[in-house]
PDBML (XML) file of the C-alpha atoms, coordinates in Angstrom:
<?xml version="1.0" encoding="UTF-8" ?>
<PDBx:datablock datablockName="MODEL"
   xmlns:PDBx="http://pdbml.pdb.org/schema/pdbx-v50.xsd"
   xmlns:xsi="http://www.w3.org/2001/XMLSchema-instance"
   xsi:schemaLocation="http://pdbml.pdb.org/schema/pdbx-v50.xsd pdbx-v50.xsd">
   <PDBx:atom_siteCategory>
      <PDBx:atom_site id="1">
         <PDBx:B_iso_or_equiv>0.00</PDBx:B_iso_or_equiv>
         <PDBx:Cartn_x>0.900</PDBx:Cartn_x>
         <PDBx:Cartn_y>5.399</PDBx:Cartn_y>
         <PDBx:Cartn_z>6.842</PDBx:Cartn_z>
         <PDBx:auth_asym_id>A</PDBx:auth_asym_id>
         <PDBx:auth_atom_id>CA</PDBx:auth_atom_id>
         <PDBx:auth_comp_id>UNK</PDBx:auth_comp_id>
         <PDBx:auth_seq_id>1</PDBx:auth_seq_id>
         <PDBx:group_PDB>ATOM</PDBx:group_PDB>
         <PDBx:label_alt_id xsi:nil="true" />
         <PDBx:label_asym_id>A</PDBx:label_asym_id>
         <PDBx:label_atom_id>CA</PDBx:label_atom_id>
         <PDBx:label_comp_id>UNK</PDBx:label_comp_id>
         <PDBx:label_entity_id>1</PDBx:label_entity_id>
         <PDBx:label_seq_id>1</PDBx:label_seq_id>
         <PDBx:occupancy>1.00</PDBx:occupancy>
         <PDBx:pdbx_PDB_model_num>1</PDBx:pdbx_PDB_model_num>
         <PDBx:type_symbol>C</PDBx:type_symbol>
      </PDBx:atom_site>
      <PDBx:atom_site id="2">
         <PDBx:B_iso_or_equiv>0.00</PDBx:B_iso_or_equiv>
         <PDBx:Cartn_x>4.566</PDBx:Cartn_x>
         <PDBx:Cartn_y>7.083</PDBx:Cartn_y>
         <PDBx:Cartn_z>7.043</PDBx:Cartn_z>
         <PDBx:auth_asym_id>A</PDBx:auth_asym_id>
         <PDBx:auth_atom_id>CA</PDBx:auth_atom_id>
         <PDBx:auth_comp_id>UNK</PDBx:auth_comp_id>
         <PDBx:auth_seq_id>2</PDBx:auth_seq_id>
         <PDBx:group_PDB>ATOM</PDBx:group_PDB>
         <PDBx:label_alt_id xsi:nil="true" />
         <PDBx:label_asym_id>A</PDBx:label_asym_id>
         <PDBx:label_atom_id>CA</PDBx:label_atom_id>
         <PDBx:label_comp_id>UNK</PDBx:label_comp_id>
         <PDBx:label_entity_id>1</PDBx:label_entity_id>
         <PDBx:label_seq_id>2</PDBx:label_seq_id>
         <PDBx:occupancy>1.00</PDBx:occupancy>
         <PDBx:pdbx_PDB_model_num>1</PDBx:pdbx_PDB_model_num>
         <PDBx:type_symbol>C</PDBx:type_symbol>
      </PDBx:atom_site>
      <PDBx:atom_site id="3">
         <PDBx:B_iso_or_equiv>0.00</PDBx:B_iso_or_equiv>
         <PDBx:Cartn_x>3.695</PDBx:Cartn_x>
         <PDBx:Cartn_y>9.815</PDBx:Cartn_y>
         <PDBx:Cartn_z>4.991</PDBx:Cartn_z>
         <PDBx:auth_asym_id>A</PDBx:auth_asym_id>
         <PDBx:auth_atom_id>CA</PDBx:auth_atom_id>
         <PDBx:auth_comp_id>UNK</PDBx:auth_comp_id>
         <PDBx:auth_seq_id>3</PDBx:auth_seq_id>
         <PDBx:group_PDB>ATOM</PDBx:group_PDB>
         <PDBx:label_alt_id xsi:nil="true" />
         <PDBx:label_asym_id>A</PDBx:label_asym_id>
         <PDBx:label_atom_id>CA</PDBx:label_atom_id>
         <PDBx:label_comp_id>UNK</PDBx:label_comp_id>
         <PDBx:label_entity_id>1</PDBx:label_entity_id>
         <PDBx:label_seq_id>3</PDBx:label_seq_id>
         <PDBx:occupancy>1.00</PDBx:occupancy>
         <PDBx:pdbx_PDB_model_num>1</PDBx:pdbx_PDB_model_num>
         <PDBx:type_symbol>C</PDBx:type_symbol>
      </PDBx:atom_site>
      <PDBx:atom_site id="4">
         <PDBx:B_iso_or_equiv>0.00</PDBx:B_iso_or_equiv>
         <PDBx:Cartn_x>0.592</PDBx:Cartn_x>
         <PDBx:Cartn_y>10.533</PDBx:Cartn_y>
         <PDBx:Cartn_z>7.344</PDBx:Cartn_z>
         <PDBx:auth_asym_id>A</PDBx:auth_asym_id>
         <PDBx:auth_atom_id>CA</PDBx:auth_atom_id>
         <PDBx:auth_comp_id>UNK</PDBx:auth_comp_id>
         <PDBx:auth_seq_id>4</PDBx:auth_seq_id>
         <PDBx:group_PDB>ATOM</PDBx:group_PDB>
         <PDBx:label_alt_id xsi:nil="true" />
         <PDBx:label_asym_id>A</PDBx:label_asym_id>
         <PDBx:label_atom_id>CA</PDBx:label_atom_id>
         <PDBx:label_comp_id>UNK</PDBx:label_comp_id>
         <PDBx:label_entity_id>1</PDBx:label_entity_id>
         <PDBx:label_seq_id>4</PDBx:label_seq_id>
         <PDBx:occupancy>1.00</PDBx:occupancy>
         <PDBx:pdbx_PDB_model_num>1</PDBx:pdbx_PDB_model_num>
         <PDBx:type_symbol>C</PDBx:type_symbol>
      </PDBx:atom_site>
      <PDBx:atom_site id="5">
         <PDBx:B_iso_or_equiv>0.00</PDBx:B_iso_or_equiv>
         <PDBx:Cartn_x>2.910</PDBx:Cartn_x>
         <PDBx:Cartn_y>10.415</PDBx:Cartn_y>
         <PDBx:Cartn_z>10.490</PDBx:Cartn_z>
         <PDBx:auth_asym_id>A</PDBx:auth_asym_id>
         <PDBx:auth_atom_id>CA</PDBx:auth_atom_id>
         <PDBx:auth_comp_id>UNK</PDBx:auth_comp_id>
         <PDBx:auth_seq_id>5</PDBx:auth_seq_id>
         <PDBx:group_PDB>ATOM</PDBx:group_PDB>
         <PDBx:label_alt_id xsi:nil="true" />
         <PDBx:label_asym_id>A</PDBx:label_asym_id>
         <PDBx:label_atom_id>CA</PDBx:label_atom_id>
         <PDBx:label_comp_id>UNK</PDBx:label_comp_id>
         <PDBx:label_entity_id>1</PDBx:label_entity_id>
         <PDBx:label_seq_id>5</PDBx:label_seq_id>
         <PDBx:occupancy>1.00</PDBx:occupancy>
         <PDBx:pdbx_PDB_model_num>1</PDBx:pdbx_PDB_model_num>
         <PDBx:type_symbol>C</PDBx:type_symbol>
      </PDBx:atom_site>
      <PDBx:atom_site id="6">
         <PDBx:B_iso_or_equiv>0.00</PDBx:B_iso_or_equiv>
         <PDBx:Cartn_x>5.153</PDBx:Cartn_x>
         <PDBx:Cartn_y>13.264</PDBx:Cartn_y>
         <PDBx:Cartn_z>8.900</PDBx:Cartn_z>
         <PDBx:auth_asym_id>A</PDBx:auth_asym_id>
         <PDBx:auth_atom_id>CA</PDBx:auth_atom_id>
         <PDBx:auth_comp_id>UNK</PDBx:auth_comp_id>
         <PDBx:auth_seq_id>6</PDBx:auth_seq_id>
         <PDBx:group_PDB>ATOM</PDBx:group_PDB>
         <PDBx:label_alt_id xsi:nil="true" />
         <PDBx:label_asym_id>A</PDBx:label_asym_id>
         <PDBx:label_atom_id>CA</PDBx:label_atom_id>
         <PDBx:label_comp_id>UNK</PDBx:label_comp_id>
         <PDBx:label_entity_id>1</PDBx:label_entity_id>
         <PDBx:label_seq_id>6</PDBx:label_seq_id>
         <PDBx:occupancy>1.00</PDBx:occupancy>
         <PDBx:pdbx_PDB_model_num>1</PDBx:pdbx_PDB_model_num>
         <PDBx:type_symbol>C</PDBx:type_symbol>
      </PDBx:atom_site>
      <PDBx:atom_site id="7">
         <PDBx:B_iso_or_equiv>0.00</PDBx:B_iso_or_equiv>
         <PDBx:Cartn_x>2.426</PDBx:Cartn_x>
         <PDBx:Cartn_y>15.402</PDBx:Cartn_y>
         <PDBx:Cartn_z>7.781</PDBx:Cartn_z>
         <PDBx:auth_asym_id>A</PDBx:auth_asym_id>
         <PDBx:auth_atom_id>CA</PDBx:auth_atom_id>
         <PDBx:auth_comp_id>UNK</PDBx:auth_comp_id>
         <PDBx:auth_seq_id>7</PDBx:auth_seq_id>
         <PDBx:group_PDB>ATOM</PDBx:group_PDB>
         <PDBx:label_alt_id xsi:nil="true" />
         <PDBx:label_asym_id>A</PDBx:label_asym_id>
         <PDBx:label_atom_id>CA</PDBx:label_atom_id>
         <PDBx:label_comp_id>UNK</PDBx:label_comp_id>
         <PDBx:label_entity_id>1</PDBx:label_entity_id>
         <PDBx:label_seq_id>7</PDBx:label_seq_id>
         <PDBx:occupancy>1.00</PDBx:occupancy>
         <PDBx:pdbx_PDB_model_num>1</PDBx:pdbx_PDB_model_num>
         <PDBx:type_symbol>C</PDBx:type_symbol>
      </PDBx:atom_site>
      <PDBx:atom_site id="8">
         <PDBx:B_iso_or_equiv>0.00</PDBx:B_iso_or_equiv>
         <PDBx:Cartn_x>-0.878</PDBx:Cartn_x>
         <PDBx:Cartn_y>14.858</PDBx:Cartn_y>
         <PDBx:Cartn_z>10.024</PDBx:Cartn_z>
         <PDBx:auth_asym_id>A</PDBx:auth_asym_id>
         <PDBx:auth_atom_id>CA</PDBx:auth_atom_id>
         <PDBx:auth_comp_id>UNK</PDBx:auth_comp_id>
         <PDBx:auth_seq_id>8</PDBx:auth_seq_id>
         <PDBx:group_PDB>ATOM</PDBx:group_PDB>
         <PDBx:label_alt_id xsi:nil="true" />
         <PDBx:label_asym_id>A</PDBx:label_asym_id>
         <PDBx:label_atom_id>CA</PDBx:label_atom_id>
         <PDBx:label_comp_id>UNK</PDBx:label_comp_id>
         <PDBx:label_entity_id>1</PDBx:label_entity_id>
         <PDBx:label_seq_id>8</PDBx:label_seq_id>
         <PDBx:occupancy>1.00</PDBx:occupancy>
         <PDBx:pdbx_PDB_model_num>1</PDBx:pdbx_PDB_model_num>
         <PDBx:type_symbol>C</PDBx:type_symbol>
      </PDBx:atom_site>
      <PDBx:atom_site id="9">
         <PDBx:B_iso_or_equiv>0.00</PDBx:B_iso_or_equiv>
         <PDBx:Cartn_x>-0.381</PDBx:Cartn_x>
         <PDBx:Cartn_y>16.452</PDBx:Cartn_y>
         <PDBx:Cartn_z>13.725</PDBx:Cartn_z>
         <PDBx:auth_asym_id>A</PDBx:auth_asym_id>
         <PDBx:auth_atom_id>CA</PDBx:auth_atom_id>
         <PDBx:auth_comp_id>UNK</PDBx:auth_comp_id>
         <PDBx:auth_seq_id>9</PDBx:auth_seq_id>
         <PDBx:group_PDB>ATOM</PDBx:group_PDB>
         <PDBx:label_alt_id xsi:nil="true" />
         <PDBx:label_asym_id>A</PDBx:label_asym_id>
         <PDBx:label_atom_id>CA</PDBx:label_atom_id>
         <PDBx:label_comp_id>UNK</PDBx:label_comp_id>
         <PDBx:label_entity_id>1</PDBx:label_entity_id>
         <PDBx:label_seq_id>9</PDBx:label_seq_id>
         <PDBx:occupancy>1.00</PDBx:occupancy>
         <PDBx:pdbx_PDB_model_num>1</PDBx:pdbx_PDB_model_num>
         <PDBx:type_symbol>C</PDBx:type_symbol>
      </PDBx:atom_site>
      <PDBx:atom_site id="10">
         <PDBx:B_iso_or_equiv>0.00</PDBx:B_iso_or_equiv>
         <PDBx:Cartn_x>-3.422</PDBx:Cartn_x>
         <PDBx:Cartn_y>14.153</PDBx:Cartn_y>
         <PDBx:Cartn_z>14.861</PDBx:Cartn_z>
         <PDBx:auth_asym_id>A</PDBx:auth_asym_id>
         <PDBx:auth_atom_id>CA</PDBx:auth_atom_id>
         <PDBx:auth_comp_id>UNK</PDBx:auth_comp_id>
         <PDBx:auth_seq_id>10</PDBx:auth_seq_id>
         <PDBx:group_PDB>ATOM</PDBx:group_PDB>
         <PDBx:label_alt_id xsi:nil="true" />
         <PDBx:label_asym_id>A</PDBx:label_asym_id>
         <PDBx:label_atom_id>CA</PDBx:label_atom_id>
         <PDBx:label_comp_id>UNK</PDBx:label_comp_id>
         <PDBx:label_entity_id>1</PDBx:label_entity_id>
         <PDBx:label_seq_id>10</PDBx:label_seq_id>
         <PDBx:occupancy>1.00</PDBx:occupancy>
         <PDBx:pdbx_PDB_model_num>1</PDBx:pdbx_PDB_model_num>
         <PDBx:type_symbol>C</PDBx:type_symbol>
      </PDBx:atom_site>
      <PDBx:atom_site id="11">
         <PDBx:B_iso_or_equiv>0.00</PDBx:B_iso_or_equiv>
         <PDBx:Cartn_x>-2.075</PDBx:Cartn_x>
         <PDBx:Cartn_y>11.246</PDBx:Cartn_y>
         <PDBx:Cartn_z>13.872</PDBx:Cartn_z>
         <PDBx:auth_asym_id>A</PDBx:auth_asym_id>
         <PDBx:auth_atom_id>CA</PDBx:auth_atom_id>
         <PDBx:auth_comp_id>UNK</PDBx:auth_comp_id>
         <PDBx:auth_seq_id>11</PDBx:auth_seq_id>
         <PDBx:group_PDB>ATOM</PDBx:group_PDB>
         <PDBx:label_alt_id xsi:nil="true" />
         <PDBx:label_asym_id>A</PDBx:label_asym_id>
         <PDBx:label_atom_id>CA</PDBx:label_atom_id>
         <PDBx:label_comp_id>UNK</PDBx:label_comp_id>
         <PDBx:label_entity_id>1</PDBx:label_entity_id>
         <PDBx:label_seq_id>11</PDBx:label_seq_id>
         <PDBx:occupancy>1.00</PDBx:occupancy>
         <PDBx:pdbx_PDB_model_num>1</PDBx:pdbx_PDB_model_num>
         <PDBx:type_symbol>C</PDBx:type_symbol>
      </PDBx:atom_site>
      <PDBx:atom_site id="12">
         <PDBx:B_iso_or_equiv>0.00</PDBx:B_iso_or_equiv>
         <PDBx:Cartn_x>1.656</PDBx:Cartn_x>
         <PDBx:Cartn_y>11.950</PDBx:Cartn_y>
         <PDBx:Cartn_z>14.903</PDBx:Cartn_z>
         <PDBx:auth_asym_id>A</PDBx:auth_asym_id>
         <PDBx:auth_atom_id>CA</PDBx:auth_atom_id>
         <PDBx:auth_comp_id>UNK</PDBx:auth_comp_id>
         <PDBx:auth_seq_id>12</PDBx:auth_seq_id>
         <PDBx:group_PDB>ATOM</PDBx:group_PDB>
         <PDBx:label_alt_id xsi:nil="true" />
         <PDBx:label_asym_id>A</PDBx:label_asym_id>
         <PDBx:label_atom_id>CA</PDBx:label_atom_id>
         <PDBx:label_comp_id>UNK</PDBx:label_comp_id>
         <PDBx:label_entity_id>1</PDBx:label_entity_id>
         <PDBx:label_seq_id>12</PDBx:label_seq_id>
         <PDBx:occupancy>1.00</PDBx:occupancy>
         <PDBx:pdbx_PDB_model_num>1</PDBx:pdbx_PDB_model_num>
         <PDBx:type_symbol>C</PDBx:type_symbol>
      </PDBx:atom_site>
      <PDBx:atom_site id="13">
         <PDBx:B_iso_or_equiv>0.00</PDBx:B_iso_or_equiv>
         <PDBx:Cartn_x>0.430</PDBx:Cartn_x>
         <PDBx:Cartn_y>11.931</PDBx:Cartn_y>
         <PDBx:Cartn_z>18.357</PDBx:Cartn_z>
         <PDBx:auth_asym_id>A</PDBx:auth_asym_id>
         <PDBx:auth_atom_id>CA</PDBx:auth_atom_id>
         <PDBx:auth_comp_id>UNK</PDBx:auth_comp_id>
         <PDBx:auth_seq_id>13</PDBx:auth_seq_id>
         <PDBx:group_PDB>ATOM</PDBx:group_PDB>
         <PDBx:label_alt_id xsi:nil="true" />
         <PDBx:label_asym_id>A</PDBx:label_asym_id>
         <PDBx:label_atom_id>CA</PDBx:label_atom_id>
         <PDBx:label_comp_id>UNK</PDBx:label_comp_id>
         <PDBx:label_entity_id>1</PDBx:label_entity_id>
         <PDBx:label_seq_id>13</PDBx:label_seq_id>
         <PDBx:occupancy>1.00</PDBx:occupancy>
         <PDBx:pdbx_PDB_model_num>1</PDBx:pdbx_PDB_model_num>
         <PDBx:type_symbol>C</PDBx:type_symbol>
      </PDBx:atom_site>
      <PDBx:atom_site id="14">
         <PDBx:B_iso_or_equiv>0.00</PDBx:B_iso_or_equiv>
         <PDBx:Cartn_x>-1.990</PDBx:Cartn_x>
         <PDBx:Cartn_y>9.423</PDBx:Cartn_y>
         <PDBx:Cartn_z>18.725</PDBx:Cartn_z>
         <PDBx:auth_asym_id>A</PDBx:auth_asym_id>
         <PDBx:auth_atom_id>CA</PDBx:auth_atom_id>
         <PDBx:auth_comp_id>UNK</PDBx:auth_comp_id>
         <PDBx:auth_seq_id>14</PDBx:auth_seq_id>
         <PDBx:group_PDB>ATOM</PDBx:group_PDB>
         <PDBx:label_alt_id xsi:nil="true" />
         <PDBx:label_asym_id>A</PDBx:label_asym_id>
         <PDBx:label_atom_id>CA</PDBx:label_atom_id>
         <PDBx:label_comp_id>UNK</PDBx:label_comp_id>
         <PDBx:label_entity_id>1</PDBx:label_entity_id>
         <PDBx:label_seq_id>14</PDBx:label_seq_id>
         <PDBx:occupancy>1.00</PDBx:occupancy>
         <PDBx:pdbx_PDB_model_num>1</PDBx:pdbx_PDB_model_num>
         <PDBx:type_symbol>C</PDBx:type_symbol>
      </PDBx:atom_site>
      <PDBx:atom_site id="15">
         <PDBx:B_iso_or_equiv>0.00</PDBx:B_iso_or_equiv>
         <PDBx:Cartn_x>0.266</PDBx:Cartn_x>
         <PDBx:Cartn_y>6.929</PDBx:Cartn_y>
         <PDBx:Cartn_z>17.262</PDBx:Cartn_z>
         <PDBx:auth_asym_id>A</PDBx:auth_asym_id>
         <PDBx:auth_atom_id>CA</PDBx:auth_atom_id>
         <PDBx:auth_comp_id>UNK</PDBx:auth_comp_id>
         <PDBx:auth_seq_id>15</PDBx:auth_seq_id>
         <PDBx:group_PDB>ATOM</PDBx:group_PDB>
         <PDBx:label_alt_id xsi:nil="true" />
         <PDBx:label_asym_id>A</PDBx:label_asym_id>
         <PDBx:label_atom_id>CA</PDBx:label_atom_id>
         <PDBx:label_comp_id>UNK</PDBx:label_comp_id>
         <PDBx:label_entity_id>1</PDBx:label_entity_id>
         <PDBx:label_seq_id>15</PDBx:label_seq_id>
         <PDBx:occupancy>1.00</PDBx:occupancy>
         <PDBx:pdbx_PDB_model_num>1</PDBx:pdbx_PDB_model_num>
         <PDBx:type_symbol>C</PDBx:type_symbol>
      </PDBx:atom_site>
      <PDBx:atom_site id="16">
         <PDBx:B_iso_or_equiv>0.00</PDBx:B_iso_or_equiv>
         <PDBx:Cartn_x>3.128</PDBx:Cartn_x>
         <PDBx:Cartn_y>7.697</PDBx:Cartn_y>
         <PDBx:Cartn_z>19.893</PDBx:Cartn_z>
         <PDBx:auth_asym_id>A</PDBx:auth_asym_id>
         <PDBx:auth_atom_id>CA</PDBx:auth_atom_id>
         <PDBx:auth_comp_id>UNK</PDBx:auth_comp_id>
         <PDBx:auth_seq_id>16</PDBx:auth_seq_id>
         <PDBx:group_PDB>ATOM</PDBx:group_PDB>
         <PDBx:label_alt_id xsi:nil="true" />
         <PDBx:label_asym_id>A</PDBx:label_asym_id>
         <PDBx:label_atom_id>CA</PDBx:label_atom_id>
         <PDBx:label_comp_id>UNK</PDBx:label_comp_id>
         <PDBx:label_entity_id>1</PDBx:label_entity_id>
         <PDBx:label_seq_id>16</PDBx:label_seq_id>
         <PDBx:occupancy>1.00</PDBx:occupancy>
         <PDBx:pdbx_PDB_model_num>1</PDBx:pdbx_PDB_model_num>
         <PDBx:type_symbol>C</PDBx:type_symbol>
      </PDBx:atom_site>
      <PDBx:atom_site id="17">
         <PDBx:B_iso_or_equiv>0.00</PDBx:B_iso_or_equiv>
         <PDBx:Cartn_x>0.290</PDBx:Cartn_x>
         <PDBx:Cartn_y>7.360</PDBx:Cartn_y>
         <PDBx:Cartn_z>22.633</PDBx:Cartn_z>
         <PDBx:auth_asym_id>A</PDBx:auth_asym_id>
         <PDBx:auth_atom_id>CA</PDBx:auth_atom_id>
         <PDBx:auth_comp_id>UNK</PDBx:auth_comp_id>
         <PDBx:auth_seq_id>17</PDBx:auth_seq_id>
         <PDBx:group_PDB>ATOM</PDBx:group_PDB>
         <PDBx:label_alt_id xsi:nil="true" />
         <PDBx:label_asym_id>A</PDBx:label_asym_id>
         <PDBx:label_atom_id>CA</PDBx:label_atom_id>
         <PDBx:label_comp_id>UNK</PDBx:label_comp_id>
         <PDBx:label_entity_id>1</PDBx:label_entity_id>
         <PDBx:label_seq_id>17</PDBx:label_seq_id>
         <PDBx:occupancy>1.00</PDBx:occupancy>
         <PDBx:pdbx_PDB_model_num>1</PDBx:pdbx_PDB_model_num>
         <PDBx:type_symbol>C</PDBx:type_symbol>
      </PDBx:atom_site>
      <PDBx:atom_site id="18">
         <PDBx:B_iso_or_equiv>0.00</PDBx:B_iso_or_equiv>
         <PDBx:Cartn_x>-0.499</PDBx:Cartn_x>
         <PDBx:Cartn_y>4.214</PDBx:Cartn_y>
         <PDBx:Cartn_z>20.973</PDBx:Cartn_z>
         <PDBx:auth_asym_id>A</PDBx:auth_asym_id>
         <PDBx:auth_atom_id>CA</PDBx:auth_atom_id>
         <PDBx:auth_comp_id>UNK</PDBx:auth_comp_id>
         <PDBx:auth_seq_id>18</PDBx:auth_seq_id>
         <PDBx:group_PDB>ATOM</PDBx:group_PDB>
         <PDBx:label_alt_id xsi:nil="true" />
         <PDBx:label_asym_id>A</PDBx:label_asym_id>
         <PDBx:label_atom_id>CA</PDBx:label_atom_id>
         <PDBx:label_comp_id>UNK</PDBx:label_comp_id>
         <PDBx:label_entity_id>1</PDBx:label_entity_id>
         <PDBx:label_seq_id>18</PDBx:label_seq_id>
         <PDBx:occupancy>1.00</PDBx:occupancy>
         <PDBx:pdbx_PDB_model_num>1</PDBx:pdbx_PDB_model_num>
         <PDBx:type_symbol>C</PDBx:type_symbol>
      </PDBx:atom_site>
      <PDBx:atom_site id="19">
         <PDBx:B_iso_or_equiv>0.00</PDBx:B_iso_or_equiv>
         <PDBx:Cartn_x>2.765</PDBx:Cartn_x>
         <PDBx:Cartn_y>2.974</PDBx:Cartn_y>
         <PDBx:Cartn_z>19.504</PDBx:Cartn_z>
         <PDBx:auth_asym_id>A</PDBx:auth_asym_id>
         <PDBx:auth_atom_id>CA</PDBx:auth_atom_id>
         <PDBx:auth_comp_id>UNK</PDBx:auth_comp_id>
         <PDBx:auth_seq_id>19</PDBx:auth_seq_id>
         <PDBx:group_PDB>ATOM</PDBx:group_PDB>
         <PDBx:label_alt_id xsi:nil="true" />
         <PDBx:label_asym_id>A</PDBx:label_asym_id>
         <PDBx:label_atom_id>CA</PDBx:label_atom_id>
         <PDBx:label_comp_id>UNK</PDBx:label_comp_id>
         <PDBx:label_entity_id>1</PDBx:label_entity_id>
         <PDBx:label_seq_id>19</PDBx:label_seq_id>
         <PDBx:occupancy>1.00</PDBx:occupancy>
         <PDBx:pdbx_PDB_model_num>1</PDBx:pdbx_PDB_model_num>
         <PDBx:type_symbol>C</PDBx:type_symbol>
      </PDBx:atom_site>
      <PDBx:atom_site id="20">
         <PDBx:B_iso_or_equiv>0.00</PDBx:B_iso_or_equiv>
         <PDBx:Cartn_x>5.035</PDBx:Cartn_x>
         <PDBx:Cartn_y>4.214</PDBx:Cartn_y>
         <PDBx:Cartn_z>21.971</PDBx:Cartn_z>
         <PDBx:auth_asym_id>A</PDBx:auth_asym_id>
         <PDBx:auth_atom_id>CA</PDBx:auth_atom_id>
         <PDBx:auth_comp_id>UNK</PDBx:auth_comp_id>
         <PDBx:auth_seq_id>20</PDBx:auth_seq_id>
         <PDBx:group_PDB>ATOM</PDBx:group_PDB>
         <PDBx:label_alt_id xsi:nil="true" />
         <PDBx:label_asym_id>A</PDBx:label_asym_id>
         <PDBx:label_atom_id>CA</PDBx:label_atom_id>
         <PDBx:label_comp_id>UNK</PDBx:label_comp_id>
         <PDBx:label_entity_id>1</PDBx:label_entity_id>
         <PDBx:label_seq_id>20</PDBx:label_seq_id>
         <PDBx:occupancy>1.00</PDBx:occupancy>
         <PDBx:pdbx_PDB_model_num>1</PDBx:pdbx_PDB_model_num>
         <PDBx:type_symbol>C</PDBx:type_symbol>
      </PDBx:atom_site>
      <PDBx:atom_site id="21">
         <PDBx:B_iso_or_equiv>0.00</PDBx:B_iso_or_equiv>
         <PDBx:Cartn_x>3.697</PDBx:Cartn_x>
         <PDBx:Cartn_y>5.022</PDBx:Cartn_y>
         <PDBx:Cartn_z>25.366</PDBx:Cartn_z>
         <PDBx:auth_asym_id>A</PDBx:auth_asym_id>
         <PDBx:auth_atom_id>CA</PDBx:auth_atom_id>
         <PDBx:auth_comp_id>UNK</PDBx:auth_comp_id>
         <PDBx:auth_seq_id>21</PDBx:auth_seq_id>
         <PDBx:group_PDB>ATOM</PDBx:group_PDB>
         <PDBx:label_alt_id xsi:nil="true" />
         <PDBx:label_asym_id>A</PDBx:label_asym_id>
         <PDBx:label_atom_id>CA</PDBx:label_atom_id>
         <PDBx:label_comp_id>UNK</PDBx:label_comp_id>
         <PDBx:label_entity_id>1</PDBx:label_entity_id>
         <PDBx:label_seq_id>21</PDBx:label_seq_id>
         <PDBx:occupancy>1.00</PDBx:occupancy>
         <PDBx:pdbx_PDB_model_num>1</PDBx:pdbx_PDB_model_num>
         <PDBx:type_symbol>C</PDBx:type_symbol>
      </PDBx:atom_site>
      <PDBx:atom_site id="22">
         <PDBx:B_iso_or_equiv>0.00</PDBx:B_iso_or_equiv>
         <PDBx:Cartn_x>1.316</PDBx:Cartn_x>
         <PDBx:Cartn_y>2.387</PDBx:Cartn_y>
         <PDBx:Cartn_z>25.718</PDBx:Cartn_z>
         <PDBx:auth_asym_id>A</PDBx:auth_asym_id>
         <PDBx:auth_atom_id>CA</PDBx:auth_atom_id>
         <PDBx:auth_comp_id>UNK</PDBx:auth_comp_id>
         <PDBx:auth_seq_id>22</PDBx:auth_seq_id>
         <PDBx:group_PDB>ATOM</PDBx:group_PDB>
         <PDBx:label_alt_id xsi:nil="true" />
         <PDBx:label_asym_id>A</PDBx:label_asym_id>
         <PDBx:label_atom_id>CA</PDBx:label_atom_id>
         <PDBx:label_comp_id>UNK</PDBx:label_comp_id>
         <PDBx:label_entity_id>1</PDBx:label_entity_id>
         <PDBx:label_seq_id>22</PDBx:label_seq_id>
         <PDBx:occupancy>1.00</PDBx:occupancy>
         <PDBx:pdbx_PDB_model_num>1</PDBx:pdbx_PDB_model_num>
         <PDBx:type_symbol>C</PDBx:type_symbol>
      </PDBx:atom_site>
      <PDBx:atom_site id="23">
         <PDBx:B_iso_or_equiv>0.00</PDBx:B_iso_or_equiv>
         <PDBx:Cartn_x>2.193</PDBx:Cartn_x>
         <PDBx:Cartn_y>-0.485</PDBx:Cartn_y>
         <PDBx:Cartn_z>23.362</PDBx:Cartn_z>
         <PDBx:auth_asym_id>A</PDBx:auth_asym_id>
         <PDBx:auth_atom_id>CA</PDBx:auth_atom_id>
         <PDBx:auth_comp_id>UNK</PDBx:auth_comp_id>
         <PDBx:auth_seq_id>23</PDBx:auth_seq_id>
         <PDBx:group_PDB>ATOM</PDBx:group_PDB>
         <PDBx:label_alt_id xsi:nil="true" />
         <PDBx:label_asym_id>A</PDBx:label_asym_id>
         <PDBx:label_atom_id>CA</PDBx:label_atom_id>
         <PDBx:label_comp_id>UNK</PDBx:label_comp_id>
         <PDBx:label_entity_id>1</PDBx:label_entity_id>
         <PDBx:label_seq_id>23</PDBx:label_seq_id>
         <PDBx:occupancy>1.00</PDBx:occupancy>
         <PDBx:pdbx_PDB_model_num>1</PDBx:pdbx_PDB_model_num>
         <PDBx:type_symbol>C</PDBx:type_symbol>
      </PDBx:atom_site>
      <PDBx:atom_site id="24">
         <PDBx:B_iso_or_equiv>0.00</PDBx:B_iso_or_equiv>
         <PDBx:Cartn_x>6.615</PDBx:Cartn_x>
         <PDBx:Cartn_y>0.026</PDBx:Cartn_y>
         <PDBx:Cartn_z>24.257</PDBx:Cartn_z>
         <PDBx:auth_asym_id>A</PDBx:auth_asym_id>
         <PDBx:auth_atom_id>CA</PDBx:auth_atom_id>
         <PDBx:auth_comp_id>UNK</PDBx:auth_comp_id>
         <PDBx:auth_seq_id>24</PDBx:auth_seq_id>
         <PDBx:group_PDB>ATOM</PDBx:group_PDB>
         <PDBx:label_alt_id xsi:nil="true" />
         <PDBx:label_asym_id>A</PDBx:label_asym_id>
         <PDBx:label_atom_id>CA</PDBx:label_atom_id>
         <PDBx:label_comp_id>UNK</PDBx:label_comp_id>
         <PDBx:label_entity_id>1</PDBx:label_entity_id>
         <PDBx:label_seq_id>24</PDBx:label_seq_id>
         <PDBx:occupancy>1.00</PDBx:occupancy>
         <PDBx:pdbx_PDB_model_num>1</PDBx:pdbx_PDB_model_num>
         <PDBx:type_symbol>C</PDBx:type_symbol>
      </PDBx:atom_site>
   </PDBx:atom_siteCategory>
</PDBx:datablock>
């Protein structure tokens, strides 16, 4: 899913609210 994270805007920032603001 890197690819996605570089090109989708929708999933760029619900992984950070996952990934990174809730889950670090």
């Amino acid at each position: 899913l890197a690819d996605k994270m570089n090109s989708s805007v929708i999933f760029q920032n619900s992984f950070l609210i996952l990934g990174v603001e809730i889950f670090s």
